[in-house]
N, C-alpha and C. Protein backbone atom coordinates (compact mmCIF):
# COMPACT_ATOMS: atom_id res chain seq x y z
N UNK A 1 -127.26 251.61 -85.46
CA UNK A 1 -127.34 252.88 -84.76
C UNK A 1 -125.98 253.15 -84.10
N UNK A 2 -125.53 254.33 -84.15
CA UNK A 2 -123.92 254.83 -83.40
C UNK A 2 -124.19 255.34 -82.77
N UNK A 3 -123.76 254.85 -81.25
CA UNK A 3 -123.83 255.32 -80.03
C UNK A 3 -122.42 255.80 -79.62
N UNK A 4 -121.62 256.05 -80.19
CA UNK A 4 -120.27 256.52 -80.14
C UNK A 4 -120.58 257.93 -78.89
N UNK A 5 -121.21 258.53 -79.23
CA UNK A 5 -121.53 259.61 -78.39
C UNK A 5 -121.89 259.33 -76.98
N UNK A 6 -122.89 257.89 -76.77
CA UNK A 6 -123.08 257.84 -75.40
C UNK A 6 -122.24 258.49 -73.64
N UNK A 7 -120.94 257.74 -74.17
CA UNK A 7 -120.29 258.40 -72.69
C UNK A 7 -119.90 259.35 -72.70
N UNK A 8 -119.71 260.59 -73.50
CA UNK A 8 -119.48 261.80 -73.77
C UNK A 8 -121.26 262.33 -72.92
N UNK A 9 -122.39 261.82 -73.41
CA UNK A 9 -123.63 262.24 -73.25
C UNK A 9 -123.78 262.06 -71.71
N UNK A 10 -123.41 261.56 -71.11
CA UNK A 10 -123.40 260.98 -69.88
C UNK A 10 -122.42 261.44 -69.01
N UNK A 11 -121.48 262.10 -69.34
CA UNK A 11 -120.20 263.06 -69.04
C UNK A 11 -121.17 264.34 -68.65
N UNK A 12 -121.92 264.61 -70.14
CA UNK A 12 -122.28 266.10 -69.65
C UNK A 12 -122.96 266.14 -68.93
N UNK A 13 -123.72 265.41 -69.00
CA UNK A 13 -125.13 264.80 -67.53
C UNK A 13 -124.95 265.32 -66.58
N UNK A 14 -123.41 264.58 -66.12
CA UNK A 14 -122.96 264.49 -64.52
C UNK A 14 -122.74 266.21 -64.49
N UNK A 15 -121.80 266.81 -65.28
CA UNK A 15 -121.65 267.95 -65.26
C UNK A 15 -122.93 268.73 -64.98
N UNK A 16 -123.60 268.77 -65.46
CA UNK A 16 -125.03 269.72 -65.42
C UNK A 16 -125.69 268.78 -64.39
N UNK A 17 -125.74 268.11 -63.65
CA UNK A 17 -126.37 267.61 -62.51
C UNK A 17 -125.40 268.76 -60.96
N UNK A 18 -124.50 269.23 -61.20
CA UNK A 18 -123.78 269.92 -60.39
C UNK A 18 -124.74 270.59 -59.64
N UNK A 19 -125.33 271.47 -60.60
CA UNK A 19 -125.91 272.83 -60.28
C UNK A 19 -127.53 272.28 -59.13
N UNK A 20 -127.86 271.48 -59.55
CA UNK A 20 -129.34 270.96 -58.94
C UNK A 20 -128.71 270.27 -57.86
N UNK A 21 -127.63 269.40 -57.72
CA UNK A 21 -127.17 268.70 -56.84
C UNK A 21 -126.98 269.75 -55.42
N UNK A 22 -126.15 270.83 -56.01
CA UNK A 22 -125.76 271.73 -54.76
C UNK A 22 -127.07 272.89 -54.82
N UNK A 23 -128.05 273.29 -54.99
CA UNK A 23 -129.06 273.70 -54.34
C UNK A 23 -129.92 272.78 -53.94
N UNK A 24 -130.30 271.53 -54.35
CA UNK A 24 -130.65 270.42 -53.33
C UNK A 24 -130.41 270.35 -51.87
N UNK A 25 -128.89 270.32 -51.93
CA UNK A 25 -128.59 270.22 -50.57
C UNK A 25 -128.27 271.63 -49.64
N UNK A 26 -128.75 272.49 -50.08
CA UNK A 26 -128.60 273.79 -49.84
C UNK A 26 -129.99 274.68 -49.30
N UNK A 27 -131.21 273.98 -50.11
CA UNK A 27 -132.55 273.64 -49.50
C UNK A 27 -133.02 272.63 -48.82
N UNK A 28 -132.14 271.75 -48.58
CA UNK A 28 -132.42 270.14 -47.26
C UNK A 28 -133.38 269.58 -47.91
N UNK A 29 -133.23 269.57 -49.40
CA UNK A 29 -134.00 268.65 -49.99
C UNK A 29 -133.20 267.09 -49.92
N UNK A 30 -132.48 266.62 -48.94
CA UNK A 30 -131.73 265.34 -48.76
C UNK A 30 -132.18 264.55 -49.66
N UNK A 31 -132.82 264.27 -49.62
CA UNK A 31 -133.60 262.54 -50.81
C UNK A 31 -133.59 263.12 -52.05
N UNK A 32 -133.72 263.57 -52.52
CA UNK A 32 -134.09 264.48 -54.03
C UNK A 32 -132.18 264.31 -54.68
N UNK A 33 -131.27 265.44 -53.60
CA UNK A 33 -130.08 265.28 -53.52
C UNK A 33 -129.24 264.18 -53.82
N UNK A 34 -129.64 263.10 -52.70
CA UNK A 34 -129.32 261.35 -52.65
C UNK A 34 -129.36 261.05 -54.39
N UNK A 35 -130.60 261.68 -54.56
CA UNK A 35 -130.64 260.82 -56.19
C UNK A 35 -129.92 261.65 -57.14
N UNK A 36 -130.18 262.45 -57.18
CA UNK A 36 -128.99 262.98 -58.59
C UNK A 36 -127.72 262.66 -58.01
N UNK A 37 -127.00 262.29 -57.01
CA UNK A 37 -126.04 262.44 -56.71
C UNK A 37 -125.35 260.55 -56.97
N UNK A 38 -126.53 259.83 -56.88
CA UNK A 38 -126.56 258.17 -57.57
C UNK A 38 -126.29 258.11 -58.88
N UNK A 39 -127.57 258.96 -59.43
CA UNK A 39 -127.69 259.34 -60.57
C UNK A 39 -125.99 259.69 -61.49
N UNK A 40 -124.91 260.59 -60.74
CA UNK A 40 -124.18 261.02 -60.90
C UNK A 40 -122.75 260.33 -60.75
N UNK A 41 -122.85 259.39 -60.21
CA UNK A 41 -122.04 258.01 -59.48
C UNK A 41 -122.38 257.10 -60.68
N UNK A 42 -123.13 256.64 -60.59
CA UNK A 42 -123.59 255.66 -61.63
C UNK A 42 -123.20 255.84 -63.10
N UNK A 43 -123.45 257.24 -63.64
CA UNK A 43 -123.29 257.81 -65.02
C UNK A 43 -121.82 257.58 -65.15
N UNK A 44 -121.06 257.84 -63.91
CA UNK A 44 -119.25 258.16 -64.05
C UNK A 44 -119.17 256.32 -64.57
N UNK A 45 -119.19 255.25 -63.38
CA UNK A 45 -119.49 253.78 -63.86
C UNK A 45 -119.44 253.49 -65.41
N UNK A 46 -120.88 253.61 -65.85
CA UNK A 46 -121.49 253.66 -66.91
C UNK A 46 -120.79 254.18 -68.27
N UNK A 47 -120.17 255.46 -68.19
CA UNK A 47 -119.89 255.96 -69.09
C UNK A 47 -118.28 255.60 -69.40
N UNK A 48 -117.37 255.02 -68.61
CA UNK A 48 -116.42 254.71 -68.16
C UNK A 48 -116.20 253.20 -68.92
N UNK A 49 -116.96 252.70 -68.51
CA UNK A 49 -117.60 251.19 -69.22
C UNK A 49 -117.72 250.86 -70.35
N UNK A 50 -118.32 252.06 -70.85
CA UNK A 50 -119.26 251.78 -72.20
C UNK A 50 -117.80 252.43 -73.16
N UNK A 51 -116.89 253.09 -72.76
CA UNK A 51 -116.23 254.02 -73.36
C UNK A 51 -115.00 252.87 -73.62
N UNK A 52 -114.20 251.87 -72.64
CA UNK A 52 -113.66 250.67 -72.82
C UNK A 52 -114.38 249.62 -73.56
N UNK A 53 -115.15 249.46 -72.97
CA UNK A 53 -115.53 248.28 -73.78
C UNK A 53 -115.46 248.33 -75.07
N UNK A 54 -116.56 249.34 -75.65
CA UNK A 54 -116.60 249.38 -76.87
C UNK A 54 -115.98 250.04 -77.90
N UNK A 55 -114.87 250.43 -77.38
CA UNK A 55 -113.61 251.21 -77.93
C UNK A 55 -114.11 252.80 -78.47
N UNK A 56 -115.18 253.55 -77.15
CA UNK A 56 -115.84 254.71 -77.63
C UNK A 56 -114.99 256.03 -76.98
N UNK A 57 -113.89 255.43 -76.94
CA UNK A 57 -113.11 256.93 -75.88
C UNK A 57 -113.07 257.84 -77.05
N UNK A 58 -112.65 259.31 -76.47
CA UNK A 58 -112.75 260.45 -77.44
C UNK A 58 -111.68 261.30 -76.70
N UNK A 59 -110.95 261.95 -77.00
CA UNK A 59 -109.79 263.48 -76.71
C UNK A 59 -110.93 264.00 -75.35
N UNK A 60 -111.91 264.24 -75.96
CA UNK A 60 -113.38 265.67 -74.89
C UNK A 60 -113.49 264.10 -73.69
N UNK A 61 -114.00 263.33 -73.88
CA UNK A 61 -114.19 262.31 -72.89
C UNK A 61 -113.15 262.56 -72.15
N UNK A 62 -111.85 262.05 -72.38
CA UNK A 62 -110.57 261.53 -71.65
C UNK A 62 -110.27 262.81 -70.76
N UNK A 63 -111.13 264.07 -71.51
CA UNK A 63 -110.47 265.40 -70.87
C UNK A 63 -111.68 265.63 -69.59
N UNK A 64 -113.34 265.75 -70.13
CA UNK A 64 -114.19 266.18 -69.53
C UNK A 64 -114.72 265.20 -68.48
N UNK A 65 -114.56 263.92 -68.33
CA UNK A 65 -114.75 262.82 -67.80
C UNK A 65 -114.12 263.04 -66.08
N UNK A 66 -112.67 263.32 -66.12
CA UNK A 66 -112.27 263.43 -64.67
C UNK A 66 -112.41 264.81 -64.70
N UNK A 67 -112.69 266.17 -65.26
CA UNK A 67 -113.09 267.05 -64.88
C UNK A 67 -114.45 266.84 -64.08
N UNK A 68 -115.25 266.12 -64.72
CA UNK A 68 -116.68 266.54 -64.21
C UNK A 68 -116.57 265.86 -62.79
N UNK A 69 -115.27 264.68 -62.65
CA UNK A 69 -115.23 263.96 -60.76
C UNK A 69 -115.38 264.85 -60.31
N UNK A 70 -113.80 266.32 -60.76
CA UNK A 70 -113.59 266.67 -60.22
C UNK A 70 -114.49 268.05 -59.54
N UNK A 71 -115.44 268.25 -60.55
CA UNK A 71 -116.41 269.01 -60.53
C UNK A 71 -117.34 268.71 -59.88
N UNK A 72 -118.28 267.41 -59.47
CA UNK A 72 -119.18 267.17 -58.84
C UNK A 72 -118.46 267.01 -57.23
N UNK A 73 -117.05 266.22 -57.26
CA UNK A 73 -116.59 266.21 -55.77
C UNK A 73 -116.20 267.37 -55.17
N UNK A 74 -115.86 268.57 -55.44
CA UNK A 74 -115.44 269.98 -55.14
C UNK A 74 -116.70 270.85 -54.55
N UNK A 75 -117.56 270.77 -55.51
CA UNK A 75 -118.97 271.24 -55.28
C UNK A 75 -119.71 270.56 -54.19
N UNK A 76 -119.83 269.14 -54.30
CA UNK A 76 -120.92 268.46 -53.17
C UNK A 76 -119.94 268.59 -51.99
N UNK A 77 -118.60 268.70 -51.26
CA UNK A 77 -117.67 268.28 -50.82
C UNK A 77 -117.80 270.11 -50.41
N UNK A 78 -117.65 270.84 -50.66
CA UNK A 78 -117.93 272.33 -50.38
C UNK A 78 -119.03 272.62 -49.94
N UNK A 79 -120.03 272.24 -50.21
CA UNK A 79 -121.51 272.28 -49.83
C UNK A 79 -121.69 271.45 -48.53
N UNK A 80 -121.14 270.34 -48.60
CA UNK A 80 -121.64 270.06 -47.27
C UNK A 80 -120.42 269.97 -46.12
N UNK A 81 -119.23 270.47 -46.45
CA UNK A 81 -118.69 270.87 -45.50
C UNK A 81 -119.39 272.66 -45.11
N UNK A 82 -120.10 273.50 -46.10
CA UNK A 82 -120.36 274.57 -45.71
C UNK A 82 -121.96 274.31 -44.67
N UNK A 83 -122.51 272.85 -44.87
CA UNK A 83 -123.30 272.94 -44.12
C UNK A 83 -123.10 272.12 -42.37
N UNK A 84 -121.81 271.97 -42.69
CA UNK A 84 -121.17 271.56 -41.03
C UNK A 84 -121.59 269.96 -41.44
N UNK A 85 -121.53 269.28 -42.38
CA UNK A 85 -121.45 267.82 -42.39
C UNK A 85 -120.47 267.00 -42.91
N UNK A 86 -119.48 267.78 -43.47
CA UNK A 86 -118.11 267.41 -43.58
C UNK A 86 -117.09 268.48 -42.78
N UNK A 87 -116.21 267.81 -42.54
CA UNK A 87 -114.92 269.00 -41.81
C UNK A 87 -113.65 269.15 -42.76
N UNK A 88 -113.95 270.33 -42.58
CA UNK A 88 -112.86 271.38 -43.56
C UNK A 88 -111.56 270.53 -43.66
N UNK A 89 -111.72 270.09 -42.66
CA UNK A 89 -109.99 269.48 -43.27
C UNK A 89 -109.86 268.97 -44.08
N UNK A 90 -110.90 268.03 -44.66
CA UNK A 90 -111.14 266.44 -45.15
C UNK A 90 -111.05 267.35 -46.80
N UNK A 91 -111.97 268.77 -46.79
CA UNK A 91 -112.21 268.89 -48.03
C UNK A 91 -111.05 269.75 -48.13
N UNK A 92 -110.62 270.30 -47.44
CA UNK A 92 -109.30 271.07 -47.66
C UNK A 92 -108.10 269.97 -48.75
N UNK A 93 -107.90 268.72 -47.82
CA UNK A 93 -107.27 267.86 -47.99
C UNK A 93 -107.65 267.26 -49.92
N UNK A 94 -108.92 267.29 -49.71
CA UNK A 94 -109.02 266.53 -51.08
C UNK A 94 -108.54 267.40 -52.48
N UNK A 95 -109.58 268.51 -52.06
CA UNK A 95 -109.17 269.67 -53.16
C UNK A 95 -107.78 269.86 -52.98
N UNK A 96 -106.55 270.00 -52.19
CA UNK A 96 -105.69 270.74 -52.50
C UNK A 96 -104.91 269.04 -53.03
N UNK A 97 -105.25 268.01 -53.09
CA UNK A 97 -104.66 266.72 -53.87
C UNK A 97 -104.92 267.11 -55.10
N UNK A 98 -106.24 267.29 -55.63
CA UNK A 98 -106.73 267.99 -56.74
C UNK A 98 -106.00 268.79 -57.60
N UNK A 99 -105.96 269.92 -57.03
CA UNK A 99 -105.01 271.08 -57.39
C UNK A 99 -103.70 270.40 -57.52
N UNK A 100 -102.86 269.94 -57.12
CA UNK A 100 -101.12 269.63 -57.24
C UNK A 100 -101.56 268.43 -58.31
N UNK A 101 -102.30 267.78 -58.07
CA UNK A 101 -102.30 266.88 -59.81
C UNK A 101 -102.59 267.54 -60.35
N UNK A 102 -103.64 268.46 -60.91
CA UNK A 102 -104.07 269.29 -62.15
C UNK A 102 -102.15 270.04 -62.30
N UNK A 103 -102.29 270.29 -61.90
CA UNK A 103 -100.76 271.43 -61.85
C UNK A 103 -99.81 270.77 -62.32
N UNK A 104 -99.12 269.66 -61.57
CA UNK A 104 -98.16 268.49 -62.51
C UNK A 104 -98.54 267.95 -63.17
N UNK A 105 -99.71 267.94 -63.62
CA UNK A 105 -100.17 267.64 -65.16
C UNK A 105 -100.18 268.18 -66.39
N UNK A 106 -100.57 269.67 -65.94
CA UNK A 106 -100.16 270.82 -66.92
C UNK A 106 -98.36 270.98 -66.94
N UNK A 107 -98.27 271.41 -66.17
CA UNK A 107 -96.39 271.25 -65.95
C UNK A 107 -95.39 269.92 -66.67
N UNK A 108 -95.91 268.91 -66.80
CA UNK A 108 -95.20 267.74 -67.48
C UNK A 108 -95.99 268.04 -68.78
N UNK A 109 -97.16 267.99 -68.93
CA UNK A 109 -97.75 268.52 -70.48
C UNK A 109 -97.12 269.21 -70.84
N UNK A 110 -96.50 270.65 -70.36
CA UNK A 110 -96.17 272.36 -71.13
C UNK A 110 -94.69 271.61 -71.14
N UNK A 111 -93.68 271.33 -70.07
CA UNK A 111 -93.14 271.29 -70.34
C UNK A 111 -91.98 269.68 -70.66
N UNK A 112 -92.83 268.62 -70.60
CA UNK A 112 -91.96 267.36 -70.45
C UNK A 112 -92.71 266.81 -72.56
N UNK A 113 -93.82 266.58 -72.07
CA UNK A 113 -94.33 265.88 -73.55
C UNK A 113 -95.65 265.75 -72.99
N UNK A 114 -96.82 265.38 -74.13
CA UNK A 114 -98.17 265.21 -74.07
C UNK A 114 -98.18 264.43 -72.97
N UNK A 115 -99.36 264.73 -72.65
CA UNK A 115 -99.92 263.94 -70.98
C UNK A 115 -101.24 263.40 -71.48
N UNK A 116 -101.09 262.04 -71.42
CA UNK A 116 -101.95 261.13 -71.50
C UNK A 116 -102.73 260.44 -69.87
N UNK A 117 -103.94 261.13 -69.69
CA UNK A 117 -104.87 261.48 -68.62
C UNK A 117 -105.38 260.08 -68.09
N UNK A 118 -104.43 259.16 -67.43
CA UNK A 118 -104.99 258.10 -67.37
C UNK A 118 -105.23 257.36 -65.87
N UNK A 119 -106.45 257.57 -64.75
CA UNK A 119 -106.36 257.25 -63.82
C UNK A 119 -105.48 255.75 -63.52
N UNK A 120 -104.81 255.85 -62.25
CA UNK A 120 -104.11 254.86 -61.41
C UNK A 120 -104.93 254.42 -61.14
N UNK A 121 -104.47 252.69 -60.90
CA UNK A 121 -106.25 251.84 -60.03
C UNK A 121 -106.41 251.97 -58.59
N UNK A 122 -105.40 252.88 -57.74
CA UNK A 122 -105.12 253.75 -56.52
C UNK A 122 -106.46 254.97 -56.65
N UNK A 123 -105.85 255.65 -57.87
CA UNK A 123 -107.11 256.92 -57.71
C UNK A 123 -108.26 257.09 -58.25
N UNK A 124 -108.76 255.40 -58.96
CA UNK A 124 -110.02 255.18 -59.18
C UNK A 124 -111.04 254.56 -57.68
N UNK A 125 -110.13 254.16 -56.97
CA UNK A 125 -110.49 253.56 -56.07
C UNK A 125 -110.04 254.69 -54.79
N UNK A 126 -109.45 255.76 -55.01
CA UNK A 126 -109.84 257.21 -54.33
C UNK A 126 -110.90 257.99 -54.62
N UNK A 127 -111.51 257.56 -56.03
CA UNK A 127 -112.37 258.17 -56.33
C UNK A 127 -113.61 257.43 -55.88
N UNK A 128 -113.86 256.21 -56.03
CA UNK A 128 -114.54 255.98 -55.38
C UNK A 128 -115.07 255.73 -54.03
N UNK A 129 -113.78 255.90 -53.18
CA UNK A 129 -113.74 256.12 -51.65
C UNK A 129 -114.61 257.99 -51.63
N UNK A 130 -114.40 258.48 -52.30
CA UNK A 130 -114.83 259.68 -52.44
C UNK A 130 -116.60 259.83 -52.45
N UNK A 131 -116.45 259.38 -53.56
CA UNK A 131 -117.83 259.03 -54.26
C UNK A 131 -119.32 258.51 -52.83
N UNK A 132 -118.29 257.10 -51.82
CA UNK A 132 -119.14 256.44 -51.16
C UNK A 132 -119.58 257.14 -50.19
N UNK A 133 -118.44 257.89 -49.46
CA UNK A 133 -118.61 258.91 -48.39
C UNK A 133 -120.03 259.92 -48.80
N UNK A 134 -119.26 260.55 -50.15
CA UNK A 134 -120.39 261.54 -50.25
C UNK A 134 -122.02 261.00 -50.04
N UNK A 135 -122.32 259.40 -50.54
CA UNK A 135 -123.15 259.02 -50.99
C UNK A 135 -124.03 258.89 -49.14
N UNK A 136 -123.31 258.43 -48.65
CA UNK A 136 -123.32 257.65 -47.21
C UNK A 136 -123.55 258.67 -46.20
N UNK A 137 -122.98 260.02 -46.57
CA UNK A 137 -123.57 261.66 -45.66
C UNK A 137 -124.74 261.68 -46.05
N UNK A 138 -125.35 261.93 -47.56
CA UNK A 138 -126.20 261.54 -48.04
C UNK A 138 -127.63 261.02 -47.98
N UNK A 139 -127.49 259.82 -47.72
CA UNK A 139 -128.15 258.34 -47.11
C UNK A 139 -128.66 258.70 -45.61
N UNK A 140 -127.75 258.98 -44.97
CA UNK A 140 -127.88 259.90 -43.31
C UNK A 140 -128.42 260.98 -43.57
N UNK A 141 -128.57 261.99 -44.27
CA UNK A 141 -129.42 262.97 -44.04
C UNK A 141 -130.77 262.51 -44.63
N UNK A 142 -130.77 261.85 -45.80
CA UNK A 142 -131.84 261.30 -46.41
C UNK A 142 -133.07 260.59 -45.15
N UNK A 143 -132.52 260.37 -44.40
CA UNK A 143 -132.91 260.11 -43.15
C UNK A 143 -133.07 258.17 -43.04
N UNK A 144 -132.01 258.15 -43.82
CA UNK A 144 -131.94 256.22 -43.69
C UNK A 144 -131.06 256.02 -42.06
N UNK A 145 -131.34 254.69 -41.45
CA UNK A 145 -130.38 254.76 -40.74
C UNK A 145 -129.51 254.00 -40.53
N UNK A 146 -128.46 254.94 -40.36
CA UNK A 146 -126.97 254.20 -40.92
C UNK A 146 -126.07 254.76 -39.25
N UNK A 147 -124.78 253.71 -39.28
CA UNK A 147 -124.46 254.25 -37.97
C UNK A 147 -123.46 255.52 -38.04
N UNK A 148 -123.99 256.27 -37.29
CA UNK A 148 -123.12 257.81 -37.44
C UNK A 148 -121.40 257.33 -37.61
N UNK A 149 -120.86 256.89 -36.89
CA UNK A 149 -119.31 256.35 -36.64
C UNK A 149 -119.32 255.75 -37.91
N UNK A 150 -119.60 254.91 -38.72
CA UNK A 150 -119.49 254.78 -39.99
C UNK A 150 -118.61 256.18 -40.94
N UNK A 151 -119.40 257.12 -40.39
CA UNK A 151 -118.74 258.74 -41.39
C UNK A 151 -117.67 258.73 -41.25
N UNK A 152 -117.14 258.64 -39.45
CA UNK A 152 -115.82 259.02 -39.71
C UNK A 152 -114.48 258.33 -39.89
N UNK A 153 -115.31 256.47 -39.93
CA UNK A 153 -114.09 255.78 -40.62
C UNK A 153 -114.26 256.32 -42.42
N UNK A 154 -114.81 256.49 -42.84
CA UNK A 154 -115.08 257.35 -44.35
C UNK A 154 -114.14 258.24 -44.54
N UNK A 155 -114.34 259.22 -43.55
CA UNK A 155 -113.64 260.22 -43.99
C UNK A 155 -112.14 260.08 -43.52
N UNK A 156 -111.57 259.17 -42.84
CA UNK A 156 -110.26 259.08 -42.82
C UNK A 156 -109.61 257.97 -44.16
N UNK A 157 -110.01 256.97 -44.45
CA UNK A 157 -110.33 256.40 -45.55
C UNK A 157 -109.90 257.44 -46.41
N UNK A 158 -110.97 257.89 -46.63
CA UNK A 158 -110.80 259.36 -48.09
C UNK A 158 -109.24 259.99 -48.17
N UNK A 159 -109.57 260.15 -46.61
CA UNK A 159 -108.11 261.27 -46.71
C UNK A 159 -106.92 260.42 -46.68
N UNK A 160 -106.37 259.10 -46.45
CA UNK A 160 -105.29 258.29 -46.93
C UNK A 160 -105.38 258.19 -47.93
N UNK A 161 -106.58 257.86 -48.42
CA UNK A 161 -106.49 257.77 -50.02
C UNK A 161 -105.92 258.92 -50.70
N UNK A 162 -106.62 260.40 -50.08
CA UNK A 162 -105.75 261.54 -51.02
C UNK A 162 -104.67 261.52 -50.86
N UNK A 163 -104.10 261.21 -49.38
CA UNK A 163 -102.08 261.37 -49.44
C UNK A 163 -101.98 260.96 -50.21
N UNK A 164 -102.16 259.00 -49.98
CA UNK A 164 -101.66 257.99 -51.28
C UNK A 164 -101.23 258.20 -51.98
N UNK A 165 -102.77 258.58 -52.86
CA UNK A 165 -102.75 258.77 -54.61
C UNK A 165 -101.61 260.22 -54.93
N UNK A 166 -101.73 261.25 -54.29
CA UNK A 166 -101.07 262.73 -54.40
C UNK A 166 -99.48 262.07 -54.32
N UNK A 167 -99.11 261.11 -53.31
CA UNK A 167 -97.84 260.83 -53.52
C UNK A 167 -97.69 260.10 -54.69
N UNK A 168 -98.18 259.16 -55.15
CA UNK A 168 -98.14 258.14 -56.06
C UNK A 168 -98.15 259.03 -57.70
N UNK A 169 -99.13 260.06 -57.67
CA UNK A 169 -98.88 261.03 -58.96
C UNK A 169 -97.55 261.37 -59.30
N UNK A 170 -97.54 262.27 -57.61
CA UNK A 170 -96.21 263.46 -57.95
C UNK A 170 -94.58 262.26 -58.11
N UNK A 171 -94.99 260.93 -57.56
CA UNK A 171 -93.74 260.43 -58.11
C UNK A 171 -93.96 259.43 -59.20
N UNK A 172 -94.77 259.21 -59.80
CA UNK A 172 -94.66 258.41 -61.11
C UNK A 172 -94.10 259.94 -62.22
N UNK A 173 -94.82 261.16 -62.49
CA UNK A 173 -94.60 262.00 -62.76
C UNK A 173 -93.17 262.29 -63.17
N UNK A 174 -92.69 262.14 -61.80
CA UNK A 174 -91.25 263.07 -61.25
C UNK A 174 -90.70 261.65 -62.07
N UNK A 175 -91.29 260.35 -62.29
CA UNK A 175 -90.51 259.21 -62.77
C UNK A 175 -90.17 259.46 -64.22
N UNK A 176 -91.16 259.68 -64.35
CA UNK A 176 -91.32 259.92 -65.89
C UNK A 176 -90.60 261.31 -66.90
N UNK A 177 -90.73 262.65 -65.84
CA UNK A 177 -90.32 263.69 -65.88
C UNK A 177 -88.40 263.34 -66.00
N UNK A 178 -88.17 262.86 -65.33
CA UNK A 178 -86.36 262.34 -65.30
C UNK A 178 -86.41 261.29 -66.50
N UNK A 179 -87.42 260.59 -66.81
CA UNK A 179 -86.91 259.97 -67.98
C UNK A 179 -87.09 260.55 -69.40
N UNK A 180 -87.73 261.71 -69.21
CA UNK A 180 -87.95 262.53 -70.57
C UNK A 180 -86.19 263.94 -70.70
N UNK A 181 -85.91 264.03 -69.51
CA UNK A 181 -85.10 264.84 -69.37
C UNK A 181 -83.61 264.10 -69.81
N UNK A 182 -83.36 262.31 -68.94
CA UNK A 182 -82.28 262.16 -69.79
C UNK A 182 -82.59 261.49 -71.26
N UNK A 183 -83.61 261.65 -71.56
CA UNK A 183 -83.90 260.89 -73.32
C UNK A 183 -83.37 262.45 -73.66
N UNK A 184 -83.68 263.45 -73.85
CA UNK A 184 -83.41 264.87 -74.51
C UNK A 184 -81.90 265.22 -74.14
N UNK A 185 -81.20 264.89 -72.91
CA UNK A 185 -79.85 264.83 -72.89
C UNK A 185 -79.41 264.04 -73.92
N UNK A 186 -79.41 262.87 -73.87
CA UNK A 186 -78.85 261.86 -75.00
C UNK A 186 -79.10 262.02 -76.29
N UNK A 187 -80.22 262.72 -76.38
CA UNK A 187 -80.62 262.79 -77.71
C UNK A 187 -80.11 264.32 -78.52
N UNK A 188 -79.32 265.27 -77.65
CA UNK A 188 -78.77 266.59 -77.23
C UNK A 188 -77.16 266.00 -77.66
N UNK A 189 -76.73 264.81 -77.07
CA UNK A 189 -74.88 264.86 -76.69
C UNK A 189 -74.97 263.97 -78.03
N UNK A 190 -75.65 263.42 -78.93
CA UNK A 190 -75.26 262.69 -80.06
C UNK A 190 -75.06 263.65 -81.32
């Protein structure tokens, strides 16, 4: 049987879990929320896994895979800062890390050479600083009890992690970007 398709199937999952995820928490259905949002954590894991291991990566994976992070963290991360349980800064902060990688990604793609989409073990481990927070607001509304002060070592956490990683992009990038520029000089003066 070819399961080649699996983490692609599990990609779209997370994607189409978006939409139920953020009216979940939009009706204070907390627990219901909690779980697609595991559900949605787990699949990223999973599909991530299955896609190394068994040598099942694909072009749509490599592409739709950190779209859909970026899609489920934008959305849940908007939603519950719009319901006063995250602070604007935090999501200000993440999304606009977001945005300047998508952007020097397209920008070294259009104009340096193909961009090969490959998380840092910095912004897998931003992502999952991401991931825990969301999970852990979550968990607290779900009505588990967890200690409130917990959130806001989370959310500072998160947000070093976005400087971090945002610096660590824009200069491997800018590293790479200068080494494509003098290969095309040299390869220009011969």
């Amino acid at each position: 049987m070819n399961l080649t398709w699996l983490p692609n199937a599990l990609t779209v999952g997370r994607i189409l879990a978006v939409p139920p995820l953020v009216f979940l928490l939009l009706t204070d259905a907390y627990a219901a929320a909690l779980a697609v949002a595991v559900f949605a954590g787990l699949s990223d894991l999973l599909d991530g896994w299955l896609a190394r291991r068994f040598g099942w990566q694909s072009r749509f994976g490599g592409l739709a895979d950190p779209a859909a992070d970026k899609l489920l963290m934008t959305a849940s991360y908007l939603t519950l800062a719009w319901l006063s349980y995250l602070p604007w800064w935090l999501v200000t902060l993440v999304i606009f890390r977001d945005l300047v990688i998508v952007l020097g990604g397209w920008v070294y793609h259009r104009f340096f050479e193909p961009l090969e989409a490959e998380p840092t073990q910095l912004s897998r481990f931003n992502t999952f600083c991401q991931v825990f927070l969301m999970w852990y607001v979550l968990i607290y509304l779900a009505g588990f009890p967890l200690p409130p002060n917990g959130q806001v070592g989370l959310e500072w956490m998160v947000a070093v992690m976005a400087g971090v990683t945002l610096v660590q992009y824009v200069w491997l990038w800018s590293l790479k970007a200068a080494a494509v520029s003098r290969r095309r000089r040299a390869d220009g003066s011969e």
